[in-house]
Each structure stands twice: as C-alpha cells, then as structure tokens.
Protein backbone atom coordinates (compact mmCIF):
# COMPACT_ATOMS: atom_id res chain seq x y z
CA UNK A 1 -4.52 -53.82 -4.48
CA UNK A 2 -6.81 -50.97 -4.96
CA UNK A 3 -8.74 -50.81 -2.47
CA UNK A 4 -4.91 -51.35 0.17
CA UNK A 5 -3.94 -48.15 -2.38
CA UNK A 6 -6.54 -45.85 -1.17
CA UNK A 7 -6.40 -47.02 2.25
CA UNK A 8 -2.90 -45.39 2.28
CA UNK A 9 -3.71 -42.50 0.70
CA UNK A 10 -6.33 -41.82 3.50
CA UNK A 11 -3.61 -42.51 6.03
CA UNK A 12 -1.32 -40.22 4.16
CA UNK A 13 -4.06 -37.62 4.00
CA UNK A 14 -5.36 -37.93 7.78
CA UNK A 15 -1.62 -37.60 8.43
CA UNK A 16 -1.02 -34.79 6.74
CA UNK A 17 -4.35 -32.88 8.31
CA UNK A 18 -3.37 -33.84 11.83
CA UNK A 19 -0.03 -32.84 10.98
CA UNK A 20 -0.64 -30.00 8.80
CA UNK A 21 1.11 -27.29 10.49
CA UNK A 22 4.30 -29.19 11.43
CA UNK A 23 4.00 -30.01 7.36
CA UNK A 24 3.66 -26.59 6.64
CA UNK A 25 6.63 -25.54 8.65
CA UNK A 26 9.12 -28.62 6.75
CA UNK A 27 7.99 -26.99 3.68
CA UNK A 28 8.54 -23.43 4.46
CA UNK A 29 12.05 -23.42 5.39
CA UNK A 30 12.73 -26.11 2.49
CA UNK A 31 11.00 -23.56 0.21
CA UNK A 32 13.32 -20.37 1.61
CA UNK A 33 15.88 -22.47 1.64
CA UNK A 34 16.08 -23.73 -1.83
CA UNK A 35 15.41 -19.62 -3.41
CA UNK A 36 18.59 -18.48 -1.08
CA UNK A 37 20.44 -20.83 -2.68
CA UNK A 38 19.53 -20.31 -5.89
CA UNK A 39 20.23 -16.73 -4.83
CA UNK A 40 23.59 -17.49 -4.15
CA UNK A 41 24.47 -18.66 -7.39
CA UNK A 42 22.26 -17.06 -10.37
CA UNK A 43 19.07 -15.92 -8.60
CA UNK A 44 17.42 -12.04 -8.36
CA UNK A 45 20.04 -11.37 -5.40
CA UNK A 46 23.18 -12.95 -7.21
CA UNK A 47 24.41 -9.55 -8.39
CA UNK A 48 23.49 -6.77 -6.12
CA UNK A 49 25.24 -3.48 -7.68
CA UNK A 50 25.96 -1.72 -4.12
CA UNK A 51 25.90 -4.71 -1.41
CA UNK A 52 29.46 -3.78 -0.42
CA UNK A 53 30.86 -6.81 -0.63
CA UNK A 54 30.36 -11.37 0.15
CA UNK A 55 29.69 -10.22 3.35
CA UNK A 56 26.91 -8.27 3.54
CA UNK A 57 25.38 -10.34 -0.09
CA UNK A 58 25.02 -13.06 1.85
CA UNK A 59 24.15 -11.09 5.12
CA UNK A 60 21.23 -9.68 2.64
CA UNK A 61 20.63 -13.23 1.24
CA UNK A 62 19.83 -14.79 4.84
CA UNK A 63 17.83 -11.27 5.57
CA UNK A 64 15.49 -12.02 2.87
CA UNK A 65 14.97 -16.02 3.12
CA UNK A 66 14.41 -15.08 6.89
CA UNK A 67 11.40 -12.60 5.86
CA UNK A 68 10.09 -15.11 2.93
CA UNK A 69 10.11 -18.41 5.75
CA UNK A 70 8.46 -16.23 7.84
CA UNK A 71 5.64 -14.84 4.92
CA UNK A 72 5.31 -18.73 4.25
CA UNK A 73 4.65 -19.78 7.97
CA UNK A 74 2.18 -17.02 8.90
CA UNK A 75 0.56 -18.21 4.98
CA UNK A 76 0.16 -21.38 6.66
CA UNK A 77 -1.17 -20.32 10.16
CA UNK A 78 -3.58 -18.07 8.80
CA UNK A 79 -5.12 -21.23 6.53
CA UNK A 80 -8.09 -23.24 7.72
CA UNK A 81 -7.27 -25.49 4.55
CA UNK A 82 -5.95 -28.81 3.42
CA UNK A 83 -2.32 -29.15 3.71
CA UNK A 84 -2.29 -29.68 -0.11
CA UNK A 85 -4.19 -26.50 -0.43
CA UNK A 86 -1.60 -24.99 1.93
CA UNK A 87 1.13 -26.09 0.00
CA UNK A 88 -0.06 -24.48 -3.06
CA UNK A 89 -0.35 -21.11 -1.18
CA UNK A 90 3.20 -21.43 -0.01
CA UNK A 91 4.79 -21.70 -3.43
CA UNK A 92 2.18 -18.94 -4.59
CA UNK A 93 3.65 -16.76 -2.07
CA UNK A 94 7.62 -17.77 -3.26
CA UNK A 95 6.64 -16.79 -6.75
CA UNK A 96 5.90 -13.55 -5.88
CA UNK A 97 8.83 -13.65 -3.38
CA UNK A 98 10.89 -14.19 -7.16
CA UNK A 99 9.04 -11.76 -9.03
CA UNK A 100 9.04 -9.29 -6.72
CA UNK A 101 13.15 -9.54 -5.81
CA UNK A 102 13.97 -9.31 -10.01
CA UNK A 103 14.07 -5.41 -9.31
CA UNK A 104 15.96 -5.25 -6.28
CA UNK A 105 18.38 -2.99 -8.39
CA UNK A 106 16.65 -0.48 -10.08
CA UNK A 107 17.19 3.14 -8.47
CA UNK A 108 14.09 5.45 -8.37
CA UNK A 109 13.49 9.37 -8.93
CA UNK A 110 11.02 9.32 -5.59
CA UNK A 111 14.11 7.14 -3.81
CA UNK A 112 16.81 8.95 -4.49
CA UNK A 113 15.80 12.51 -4.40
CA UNK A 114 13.19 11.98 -1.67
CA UNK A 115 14.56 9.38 0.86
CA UNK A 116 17.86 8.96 0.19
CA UNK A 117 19.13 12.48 1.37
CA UNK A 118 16.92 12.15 4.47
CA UNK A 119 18.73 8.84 5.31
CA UNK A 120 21.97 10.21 4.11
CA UNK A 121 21.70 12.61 7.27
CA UNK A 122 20.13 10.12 10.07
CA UNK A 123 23.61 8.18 8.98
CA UNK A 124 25.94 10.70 9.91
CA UNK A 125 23.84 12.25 13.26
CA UNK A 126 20.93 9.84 13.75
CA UNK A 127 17.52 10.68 13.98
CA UNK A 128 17.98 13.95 15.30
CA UNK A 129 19.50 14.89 11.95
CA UNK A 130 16.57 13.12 10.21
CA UNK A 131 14.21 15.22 12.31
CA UNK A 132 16.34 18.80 11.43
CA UNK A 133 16.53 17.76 7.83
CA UNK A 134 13.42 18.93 5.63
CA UNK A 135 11.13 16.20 4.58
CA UNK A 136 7.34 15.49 4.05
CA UNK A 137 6.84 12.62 5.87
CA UNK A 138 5.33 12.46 9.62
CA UNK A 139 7.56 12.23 12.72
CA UNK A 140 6.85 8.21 12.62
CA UNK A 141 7.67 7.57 9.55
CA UNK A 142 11.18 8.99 10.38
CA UNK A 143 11.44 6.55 13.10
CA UNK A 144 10.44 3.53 10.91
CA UNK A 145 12.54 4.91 7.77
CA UNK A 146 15.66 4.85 10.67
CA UNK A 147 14.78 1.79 12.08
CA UNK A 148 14.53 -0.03 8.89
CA UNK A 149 17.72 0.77 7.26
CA UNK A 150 19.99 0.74 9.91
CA UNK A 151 22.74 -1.93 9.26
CA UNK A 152 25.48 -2.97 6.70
CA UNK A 153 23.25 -3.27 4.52
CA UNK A 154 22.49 -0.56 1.29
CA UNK A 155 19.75 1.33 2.77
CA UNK A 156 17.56 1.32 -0.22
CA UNK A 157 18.00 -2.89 -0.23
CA UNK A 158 16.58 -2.92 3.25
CA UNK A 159 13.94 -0.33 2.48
CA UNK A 160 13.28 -2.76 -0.83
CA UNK A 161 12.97 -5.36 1.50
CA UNK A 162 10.97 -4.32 4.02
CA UNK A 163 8.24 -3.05 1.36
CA UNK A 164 8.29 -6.60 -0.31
CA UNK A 165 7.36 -7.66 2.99
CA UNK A 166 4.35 -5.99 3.43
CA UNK A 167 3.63 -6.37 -0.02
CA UNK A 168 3.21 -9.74 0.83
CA UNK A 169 1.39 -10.05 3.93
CA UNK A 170 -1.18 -7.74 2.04
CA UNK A 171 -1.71 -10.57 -0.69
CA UNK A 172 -1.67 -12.97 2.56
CA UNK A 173 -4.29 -11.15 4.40
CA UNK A 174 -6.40 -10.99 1.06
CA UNK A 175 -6.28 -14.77 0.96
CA UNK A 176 -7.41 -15.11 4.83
CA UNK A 177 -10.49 -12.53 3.64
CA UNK A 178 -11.08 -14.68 0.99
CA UNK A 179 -11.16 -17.61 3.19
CA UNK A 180 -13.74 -16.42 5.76
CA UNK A 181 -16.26 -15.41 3.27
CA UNK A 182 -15.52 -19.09 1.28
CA UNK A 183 -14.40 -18.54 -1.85
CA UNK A 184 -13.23 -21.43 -1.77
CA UNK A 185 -9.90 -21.81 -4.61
CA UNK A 186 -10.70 -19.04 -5.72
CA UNK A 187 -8.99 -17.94 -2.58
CA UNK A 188 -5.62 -19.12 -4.05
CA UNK A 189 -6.84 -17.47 -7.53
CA UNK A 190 -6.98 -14.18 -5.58
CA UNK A 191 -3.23 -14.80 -3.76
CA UNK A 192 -1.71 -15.51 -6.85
CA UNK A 193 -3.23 -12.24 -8.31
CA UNK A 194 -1.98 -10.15 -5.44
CA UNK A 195 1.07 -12.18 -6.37
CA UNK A 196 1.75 -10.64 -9.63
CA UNK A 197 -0.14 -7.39 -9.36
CA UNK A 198 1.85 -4.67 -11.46
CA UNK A 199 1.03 -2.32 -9.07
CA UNK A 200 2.33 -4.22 -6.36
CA UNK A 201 6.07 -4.58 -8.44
CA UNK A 202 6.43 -1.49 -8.77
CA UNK A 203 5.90 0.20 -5.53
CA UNK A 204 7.28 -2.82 -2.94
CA UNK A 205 10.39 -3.97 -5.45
CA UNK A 206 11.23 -0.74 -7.26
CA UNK A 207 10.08 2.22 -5.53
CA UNK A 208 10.92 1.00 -2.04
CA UNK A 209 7.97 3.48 -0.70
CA UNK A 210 7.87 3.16 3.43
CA UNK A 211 4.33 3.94 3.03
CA UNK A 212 3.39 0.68 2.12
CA UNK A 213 3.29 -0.01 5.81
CA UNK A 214 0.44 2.11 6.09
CA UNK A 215 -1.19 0.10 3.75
CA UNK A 216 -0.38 -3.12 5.45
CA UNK A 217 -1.24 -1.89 8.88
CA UNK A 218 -4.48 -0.73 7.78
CA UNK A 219 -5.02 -4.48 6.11
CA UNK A 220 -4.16 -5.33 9.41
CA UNK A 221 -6.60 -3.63 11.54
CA UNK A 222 -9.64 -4.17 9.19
CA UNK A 223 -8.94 -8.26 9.70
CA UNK A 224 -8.22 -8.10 12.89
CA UNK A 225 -11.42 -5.78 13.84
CA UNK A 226 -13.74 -8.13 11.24
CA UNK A 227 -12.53 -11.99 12.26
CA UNK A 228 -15.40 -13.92 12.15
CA UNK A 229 -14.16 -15.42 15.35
CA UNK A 230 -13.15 -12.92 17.99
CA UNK A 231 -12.66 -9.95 16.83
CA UNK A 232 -9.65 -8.09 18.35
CA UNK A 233 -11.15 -4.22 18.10
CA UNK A 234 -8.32 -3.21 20.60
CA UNK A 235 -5.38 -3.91 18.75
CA UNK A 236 -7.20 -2.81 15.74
CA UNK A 237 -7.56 0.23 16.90
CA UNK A 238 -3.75 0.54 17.62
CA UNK A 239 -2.81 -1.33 14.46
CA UNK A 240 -5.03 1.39 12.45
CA UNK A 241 -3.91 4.63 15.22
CA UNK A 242 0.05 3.41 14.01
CA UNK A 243 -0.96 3.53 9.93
CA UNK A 244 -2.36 7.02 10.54
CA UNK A 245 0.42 7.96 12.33
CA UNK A 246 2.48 6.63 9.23
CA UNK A 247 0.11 8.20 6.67
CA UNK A 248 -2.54 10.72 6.89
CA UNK A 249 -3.98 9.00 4.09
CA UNK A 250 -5.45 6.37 6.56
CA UNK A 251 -7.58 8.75 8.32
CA UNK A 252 -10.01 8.82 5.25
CA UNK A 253 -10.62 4.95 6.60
CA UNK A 254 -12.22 6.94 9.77
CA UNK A 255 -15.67 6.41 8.28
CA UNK A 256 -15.23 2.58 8.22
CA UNK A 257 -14.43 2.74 11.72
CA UNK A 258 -16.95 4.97 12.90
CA UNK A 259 -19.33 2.61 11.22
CA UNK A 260 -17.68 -0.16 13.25
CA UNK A 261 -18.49 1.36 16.25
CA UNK A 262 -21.55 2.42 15.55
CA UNK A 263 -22.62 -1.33 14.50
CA UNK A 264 -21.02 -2.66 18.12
CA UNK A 265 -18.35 -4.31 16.12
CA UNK A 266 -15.75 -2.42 17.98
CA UNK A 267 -15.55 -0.14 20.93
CA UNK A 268 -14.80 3.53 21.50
CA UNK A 269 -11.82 2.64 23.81
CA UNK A 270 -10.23 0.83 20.53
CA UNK A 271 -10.17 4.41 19.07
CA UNK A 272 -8.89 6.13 21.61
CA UNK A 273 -5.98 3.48 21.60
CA UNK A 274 -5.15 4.00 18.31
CA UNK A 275 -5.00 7.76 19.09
CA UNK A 276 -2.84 7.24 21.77
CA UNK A 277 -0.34 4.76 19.63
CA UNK A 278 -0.69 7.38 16.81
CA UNK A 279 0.88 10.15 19.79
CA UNK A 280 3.52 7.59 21.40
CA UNK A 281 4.60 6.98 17.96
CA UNK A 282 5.99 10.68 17.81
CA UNK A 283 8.01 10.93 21.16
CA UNK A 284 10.97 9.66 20.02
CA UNK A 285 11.16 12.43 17.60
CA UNK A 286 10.07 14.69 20.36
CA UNK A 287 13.18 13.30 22.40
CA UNK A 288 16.00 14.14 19.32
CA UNK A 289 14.77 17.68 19.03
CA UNK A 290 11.35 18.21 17.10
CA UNK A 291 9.13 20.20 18.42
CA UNK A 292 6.26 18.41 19.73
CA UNK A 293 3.62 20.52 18.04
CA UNK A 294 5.42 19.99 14.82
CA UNK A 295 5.80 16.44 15.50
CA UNK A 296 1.85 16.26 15.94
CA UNK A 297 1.12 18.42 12.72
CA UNK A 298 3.12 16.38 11.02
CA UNK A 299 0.47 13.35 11.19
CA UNK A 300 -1.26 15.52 9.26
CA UNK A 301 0.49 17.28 7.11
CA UNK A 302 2.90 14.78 5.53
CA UNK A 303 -0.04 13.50 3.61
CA UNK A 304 -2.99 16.00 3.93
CA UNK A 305 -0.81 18.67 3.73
CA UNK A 306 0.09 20.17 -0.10
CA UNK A 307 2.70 18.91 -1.99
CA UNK A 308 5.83 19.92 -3.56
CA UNK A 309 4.52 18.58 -6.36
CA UNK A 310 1.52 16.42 -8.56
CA UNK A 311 2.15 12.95 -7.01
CA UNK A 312 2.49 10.25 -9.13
CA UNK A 313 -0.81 8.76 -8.70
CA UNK A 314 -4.67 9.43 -10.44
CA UNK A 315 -6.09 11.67 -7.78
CA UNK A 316 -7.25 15.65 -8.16
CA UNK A 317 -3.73 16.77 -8.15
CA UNK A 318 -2.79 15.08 -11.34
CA UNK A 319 -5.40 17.48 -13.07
CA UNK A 320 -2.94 20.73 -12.03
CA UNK A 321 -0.03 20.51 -14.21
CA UNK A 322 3.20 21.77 -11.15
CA UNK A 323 6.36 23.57 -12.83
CA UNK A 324 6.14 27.01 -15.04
CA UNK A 325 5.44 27.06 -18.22
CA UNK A 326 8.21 27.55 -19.43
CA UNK A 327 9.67 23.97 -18.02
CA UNK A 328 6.38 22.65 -19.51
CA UNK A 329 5.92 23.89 -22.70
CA UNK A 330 3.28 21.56 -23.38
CA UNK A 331 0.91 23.16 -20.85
CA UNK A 332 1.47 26.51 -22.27
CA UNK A 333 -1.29 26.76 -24.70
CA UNK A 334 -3.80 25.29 -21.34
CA UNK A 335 -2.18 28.11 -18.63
CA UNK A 336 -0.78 30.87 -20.57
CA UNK A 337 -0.26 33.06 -17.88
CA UNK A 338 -1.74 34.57 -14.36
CA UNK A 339 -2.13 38.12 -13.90
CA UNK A 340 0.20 38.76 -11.72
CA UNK A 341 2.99 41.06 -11.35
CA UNK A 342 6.97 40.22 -10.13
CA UNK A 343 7.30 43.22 -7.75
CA UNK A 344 10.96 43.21 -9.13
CA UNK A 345 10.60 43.18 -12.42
CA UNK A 346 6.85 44.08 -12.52
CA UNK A 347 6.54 41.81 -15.50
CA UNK A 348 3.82 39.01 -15.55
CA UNK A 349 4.60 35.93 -14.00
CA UNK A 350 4.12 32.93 -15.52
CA UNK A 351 2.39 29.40 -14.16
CA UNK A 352 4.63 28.67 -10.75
CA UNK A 353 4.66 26.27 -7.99
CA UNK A 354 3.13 28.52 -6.57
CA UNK A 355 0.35 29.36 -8.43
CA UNK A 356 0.17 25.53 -8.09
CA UNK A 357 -0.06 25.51 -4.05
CA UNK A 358 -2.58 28.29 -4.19
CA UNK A 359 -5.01 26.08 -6.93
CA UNK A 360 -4.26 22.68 -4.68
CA UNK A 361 -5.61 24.78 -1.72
CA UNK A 362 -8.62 24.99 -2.98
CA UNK A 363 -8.55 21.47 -4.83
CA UNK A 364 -8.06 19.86 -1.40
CA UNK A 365 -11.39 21.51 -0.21
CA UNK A 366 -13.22 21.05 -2.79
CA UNK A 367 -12.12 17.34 -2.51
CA UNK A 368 -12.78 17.20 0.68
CA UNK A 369 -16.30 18.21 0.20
CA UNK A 370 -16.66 15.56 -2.46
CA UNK A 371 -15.31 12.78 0.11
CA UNK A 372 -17.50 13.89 2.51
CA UNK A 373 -20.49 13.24 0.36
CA UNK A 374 -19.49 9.96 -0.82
CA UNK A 375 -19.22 8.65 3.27
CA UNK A 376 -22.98 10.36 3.18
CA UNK A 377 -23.90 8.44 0.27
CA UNK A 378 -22.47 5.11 1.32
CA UNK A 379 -23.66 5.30 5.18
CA UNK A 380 -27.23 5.80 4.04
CA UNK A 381 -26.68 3.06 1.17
CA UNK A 382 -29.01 -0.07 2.54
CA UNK A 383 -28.68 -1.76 -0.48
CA UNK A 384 -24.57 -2.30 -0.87
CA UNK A 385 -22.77 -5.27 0.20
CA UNK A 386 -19.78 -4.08 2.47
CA UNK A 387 -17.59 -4.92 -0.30
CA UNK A 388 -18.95 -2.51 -2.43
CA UNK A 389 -19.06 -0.01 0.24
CA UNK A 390 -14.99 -0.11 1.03
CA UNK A 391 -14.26 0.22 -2.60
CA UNK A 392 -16.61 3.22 -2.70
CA UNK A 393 -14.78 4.94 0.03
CA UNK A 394 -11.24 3.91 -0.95
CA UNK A 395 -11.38 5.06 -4.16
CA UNK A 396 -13.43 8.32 -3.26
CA UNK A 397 -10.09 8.80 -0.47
CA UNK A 398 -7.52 8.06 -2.94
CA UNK A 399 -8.93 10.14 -5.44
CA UNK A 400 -9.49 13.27 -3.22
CA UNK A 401 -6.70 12.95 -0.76
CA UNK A 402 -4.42 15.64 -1.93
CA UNK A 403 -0.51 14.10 -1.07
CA UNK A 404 -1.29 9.85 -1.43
CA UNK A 405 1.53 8.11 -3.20
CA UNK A 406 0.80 5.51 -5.34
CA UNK A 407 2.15 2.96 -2.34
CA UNK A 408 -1.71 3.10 -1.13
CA UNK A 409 -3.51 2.66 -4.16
CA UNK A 410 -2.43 -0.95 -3.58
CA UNK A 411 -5.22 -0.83 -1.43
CA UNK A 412 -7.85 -0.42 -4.08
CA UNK A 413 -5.91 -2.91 -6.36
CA UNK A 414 -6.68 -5.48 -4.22
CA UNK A 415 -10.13 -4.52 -3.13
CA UNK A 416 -10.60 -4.39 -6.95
CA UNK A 417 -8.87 -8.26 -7.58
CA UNK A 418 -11.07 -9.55 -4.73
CA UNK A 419 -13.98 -8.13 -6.41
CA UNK A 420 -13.64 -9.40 -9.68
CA UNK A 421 -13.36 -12.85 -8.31
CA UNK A 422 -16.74 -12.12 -5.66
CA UNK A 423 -19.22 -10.16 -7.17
CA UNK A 424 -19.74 -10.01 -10.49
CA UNK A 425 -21.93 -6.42 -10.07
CA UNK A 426 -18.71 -4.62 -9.32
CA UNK A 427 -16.43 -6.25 -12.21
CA UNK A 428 -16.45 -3.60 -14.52
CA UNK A 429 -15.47 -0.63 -12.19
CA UNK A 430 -12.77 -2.49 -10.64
CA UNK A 431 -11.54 -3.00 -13.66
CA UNK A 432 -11.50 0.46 -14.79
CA UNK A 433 -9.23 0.96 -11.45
CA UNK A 434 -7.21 -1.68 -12.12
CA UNK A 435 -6.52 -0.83 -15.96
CA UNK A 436 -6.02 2.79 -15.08
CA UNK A 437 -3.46 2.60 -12.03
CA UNK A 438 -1.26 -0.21 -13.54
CA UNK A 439 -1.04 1.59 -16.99
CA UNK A 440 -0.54 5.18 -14.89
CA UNK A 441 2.57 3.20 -12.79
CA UNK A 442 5.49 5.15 -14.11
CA UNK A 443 8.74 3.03 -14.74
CA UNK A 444 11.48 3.67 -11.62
CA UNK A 445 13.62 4.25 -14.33
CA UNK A 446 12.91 7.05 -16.39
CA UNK A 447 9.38 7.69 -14.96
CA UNK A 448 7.54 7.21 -18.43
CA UNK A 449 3.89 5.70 -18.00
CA UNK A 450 1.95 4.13 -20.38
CA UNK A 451 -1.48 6.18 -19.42
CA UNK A 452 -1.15 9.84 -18.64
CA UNK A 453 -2.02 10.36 -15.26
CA UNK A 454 -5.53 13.03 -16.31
CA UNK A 455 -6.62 9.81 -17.90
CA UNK A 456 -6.06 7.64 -15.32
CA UNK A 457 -7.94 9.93 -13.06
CA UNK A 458 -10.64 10.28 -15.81
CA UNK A 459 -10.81 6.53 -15.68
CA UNK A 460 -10.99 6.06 -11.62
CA UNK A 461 -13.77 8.73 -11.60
CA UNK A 462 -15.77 7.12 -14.18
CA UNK A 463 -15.74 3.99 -11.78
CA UNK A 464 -16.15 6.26 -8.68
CA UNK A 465 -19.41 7.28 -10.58
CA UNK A 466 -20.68 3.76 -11.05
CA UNK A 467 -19.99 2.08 -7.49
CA UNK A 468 -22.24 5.45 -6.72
CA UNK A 469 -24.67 4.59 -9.07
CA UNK A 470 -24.38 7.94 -11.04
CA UNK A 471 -23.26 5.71 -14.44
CA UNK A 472 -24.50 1.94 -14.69
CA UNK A 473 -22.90 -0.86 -13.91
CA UNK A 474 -24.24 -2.97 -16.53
CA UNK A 475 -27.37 -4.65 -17.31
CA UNK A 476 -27.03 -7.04 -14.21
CA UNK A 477 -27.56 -4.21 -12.27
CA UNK A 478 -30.84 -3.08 -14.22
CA UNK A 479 -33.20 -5.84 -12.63
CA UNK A 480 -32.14 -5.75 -9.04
C-alpha cells in the first residue's frame, strides 16, 4: 500500500511538472477570482468612498482581479520552479495584492495638491490642457498620467491601481533575480518581503505616485539586459530610454549602463534606442501644444530640476528646511535671517523659498560632484560583487538627486531586502536604509513620520559611507 501510495504521488508530481504552466494558469484565475468576490461583499474594495456608483465598483472590481490574474500568470511564467513552489509564489503575490488594496481610500497631500489639479484640467480639455497647466513632471509622464486615468473610474483609484501594479511586478522581478543567482526559497523569502515592504504600501496603495513606473521600467531593463539566457540589450535600452523619459532620476542608472557596454553585455545601438524612445515619448505633447524644446527640458527638469519644495524623501534637500521662518518657527533659532533687503520695504527679509532655490542650486552641484565620485569609486572597485556595486550607486543617486520622490527609493528597498537575504557583508547597511526610509515614510494622512527626514538622511549616509568602505562593515569584513 505504500509503496502503490508513492507511486501516485510521483504521477501526481510528474503531472503537475509537465503540466505546470496550464496548473499555474487554473490557479491564477481561481486565486483572482475568489479576492473579487470577496471584494464584492466585505473585501478592501467593498466600500470605495468616490466609485460613483454599482457600476463602476464592480467595473473597478473586474479592473483589479484583471491586473492581479495577470501579476499571478507572468509570477508563474517567469518561474523555473516546481509547481508547488509556484503555487506558493502565487498566493505570496495575492497577499500583497490584499495588503496593498486596504488603502485604496486614503487621500494624499502629494495627490491632491500635486496631481489632482493637473488631471482636473486634462478632464475638461485633454492633454493639451494638461500640457498648458503648470506642473513638474516631464512631457511623458503627462501622457501616462492621461492615459492611466481616463475612464469612469475615480482617477486617483486608477492611478492607485496602476502603482499597485508595478509595485508588484517589482517584487516579481526581484523573485526572477533571485532565481537566476539560486537562492533557492529564499527566493520566495525575498517575494514575500517585497510583499509587505512598508515602503512599498505607502507609495503604490496610498500615495498613488506615477513615478513608480520609472522604477518598474528600470527593474525592467536591468533583467532584461542581465538574463542569464539571452540577454535582450535592445529593448533594454528602450525599456530604460522610457523610465528616463518618465523620471530624470533614472539617468543616475547611466553608469550601470555604460558599464554594460563597456563589458560587451549590451550594445551602443541599445542606447541610442532608448534615447530615441525617451524623444518619441514627448511628441504627443509636442502635437497638443508644448513647445518641443520645453517638452525635451522637461526630461530633465521634472526631476533634476529644483523643487518647489524639500521632497519627502532622505536625500540633500531634506537638510534645507523650505518655507520662512516665520511659517517654521522651529527653524528660526538655525536661519535667523539673510542679509538681504525688500527693495519695498527695505527691511530684512527673512528665510524664503527663495533663499531655498538659491542654497538647492548649489546643493545640487555639490551633489553632483559627490555622485560623480562614488561612479569613480565603484568603476575602479575590483573587489565588489555587482550587488554591492548597484546599492552603492543607488543610494549615492537617491541621496544626491535633488527632486526624487520617495516612489524610487523602492528601488534601494529592494536592493537592500535582496541583500540581507545574499550577502551577509552588506546586512548592516541595508539595514540602515531600510530602517531609515520606512520610519521617514510620512502617513498619506496627515504627513507625520516617525523619523525626521535629517535623520533619515544621516542614517542613509552613514550606510553610503560603509558600502564605500569609509566606516566598517563589521568584523566579517576585517579578514577579507
């Protein structure tokens, strides 16, 4: 009886392996299935404040089990896995599919007085009136903000939507990096992580920030350019020529490319690509009205440029308090005043924004000095694995890049997870990053964090310094 007992279970199990992607596909749309029903009665999406109605809930509802089944499928293409193993990843992913849909409510201070007036006027005159109305993001990321919440729908539901999306193919692709170096379960360790990364809830399902598909698309490229297989270096290069045309945060990920090429991984033409999907990306804006020199600055200015104010994230410009003094009284004592004088009043002016654009001006050179250095220090580095070298440079971009939300410090987040879990040398700085930019998230609510922003910056440079080697690691380091 035994023995006939385990011959079925290898039947069962060669079944399943031959079968595993049909398997796969059974269980995906059983799994998106089962949460839109549970959405329809007491679920995340069973009370959605401004849906407009049964209609467009349950319009919403099939919207979102049609982006989970897909999440799930690619999950299961992109395994080279037992179908068990698969499985597990699939309800991984539809936890965080839960966790991250709880906030689908909750209104933000970067949503509504950032976005939601620049989609206010692409509703009533389209994109042209999205490209006349004043906003800092690029001339793409108008297009993909238009595209995305056209519809029924809320706006800032789709927008939610979309970001939980990429929020999940970035744990996804993660777990398929994971895979090729074989990490074996820990690969699953690693999704799950991704899965309920703080950072991760509150920029996909509260924030709804579109430039977490400049993070994806930049996850993108980087497999797609390192597959152990074939890699794909010209869609790579458009892939990554599309994220800097959505952020000009991405271009600080120029260095990893250049390296590419150098190294014969990828080809000069896959470059020029992506600057040529970077340019197509701006002509429809170019068609409703924008000037086309404006609508190629703006690749670099919505991100590079200065902002209207200290982004909510732990780079330089959290060290330069924005607002006068007298809206801050608790910078008073640190500022005082400048001496200058109001050529109306010709008294002394206090601390302005700006005072504060003139200080970021030179802030944002002197960072870009700094950045420049660490891409010297890590292309002459022999010694680092290339893990350790893209955490050196994405945390030396993110901390020097003058405008970057806190959308793309996902990107370190999950460079940091994937550390933790690979090489034990590089534990303790990524989780200085992690610590600092999870406490640092503010809540969408009433923008309180638990870590003030100086010390979260404190916190990423102190791990800046030891991926550098300036402060040590730890005493595995000492006798390598």
């Amino acid at each position: 009886m035994t023995s006939r007992m385990k011959d079925v279970l290898l039947a069962l199990d060669r079944f399943a392996q031959k079968h595993r992607l049909l398997l796969s596909a059974v269980l995906a749309a059983l799994l998106s299935g089962l949460l839109a029903l549970y959405n329809v009665s007491s679920g995340p999406l069973g009370n959605l404040n401004d849906i407009g109605g049964w209609t467009n809930r349950a319009l919403f509802i099939v919207m979102s089990a049609a982006v989970h089944g897909a999440m799930l499928l690619l999950c299961a293409w992109l395994s080279r896995v037992s179908f068990a193993r698969t499985a597990l990843r699939q309800v991984i992913v539809t936890a965080g599919m839960v966790i991250l849909l709880l906030a689908i409510n909750q209104k933000t201070y970067a949503y509504v007085n950032v976005m939601q007036p620049v989609i206010r006027a692409m509703d009533e005159g389209g994109l042209a009136a999205g490209v006349a109305a004043a906003s800092g993001v690029s001339a793409p990321m108008l297009l993909l903000v238009y595209a995305v919440t056209r519809g029924p729908v809320y706006d800032m539901y789709l927008l939610k939507l979309f970001a939980i999306g990429c929020d999940l193919l970035l744990g996804i692709l993660a777990m398929r990096a994971a895979d090729r170096n074989r990490l074996g379960l820990r690969a699953e360790t690693l999704l799950a992580l991704c899965m309920i990364l703080p950072q991760g809830f509150m920029n996909a399902a509260c924030s709804a920030l579109p430039e977490i598909a400049a993070v994806t698309l930049l996850a993108v490229s980087l497999t797609l350019a390192l597959g152990c297989d074939r890699p794909k270096t010209l869609a790579s290069g458009i892939c990554y020529g599309a994220a800097c045309a959505l952020s000009g945060a991405a271009l600080y990920a120029l260095p990893v490319y250049l390296l590419l090429v150098r190294r014969g991984g990828m080809k000069r033409r896959g470059l020029l690509a992506g600057a040529c999907a970077a340019l197509l990306l701006c002509v429809p804006a170019i068609a409703c009205g924008m000037p086309a020199l404006r609508a190629v600055g703006s690749l670099l200015a919505a991100n590079l440029g200065l902002p209207a104010y200290a982004a909510g994230a732990p780079g330089l410009a959290s060290l330069i308090p924005r607002a006068a003094v007298e809206e801050t009284p608790q910078y008073a004592p640190l500022l005082r005043h400048l001496a200058s004088l109001d050529t109306q009043t010709y008294a002394q002016e206090f601390y302005t924004q700006t005072h504060f654009e003139i200080i970021m001006r030179g802030l944002a050179l002197a960072g870009l000095a700094l950045y420049l250095g660490v891409c010297a220090l890590a292309w002459r580095a022999k010694d680092k694995t290339p893990l350790h070298r893209a955490m050196l440079l994405t945390l030396g971009a993110l901390i020097v890049c003058p405008n970057v939300t806190s959308a793309a410090w996902l990107a370190i987040d999950v460079l940091c997870l994937y550390a933790i879990l690979a090489e034990p040398r590089l534990r303790l700085p990524a989780c200085l990053v992690l610590f600092a930019t999870m406490t640092s998230s503010s809540y969408p609510m009433t923008e309180e964090v638990m870590l003030p922003m100086v010390v979260a910056f404190a916190l990423c440079l102190a791990a800046l310094c030891m991926l550098l080697d300036v402060i040590p690691k730890g005493k595995e380091e000492t006798h390598e």
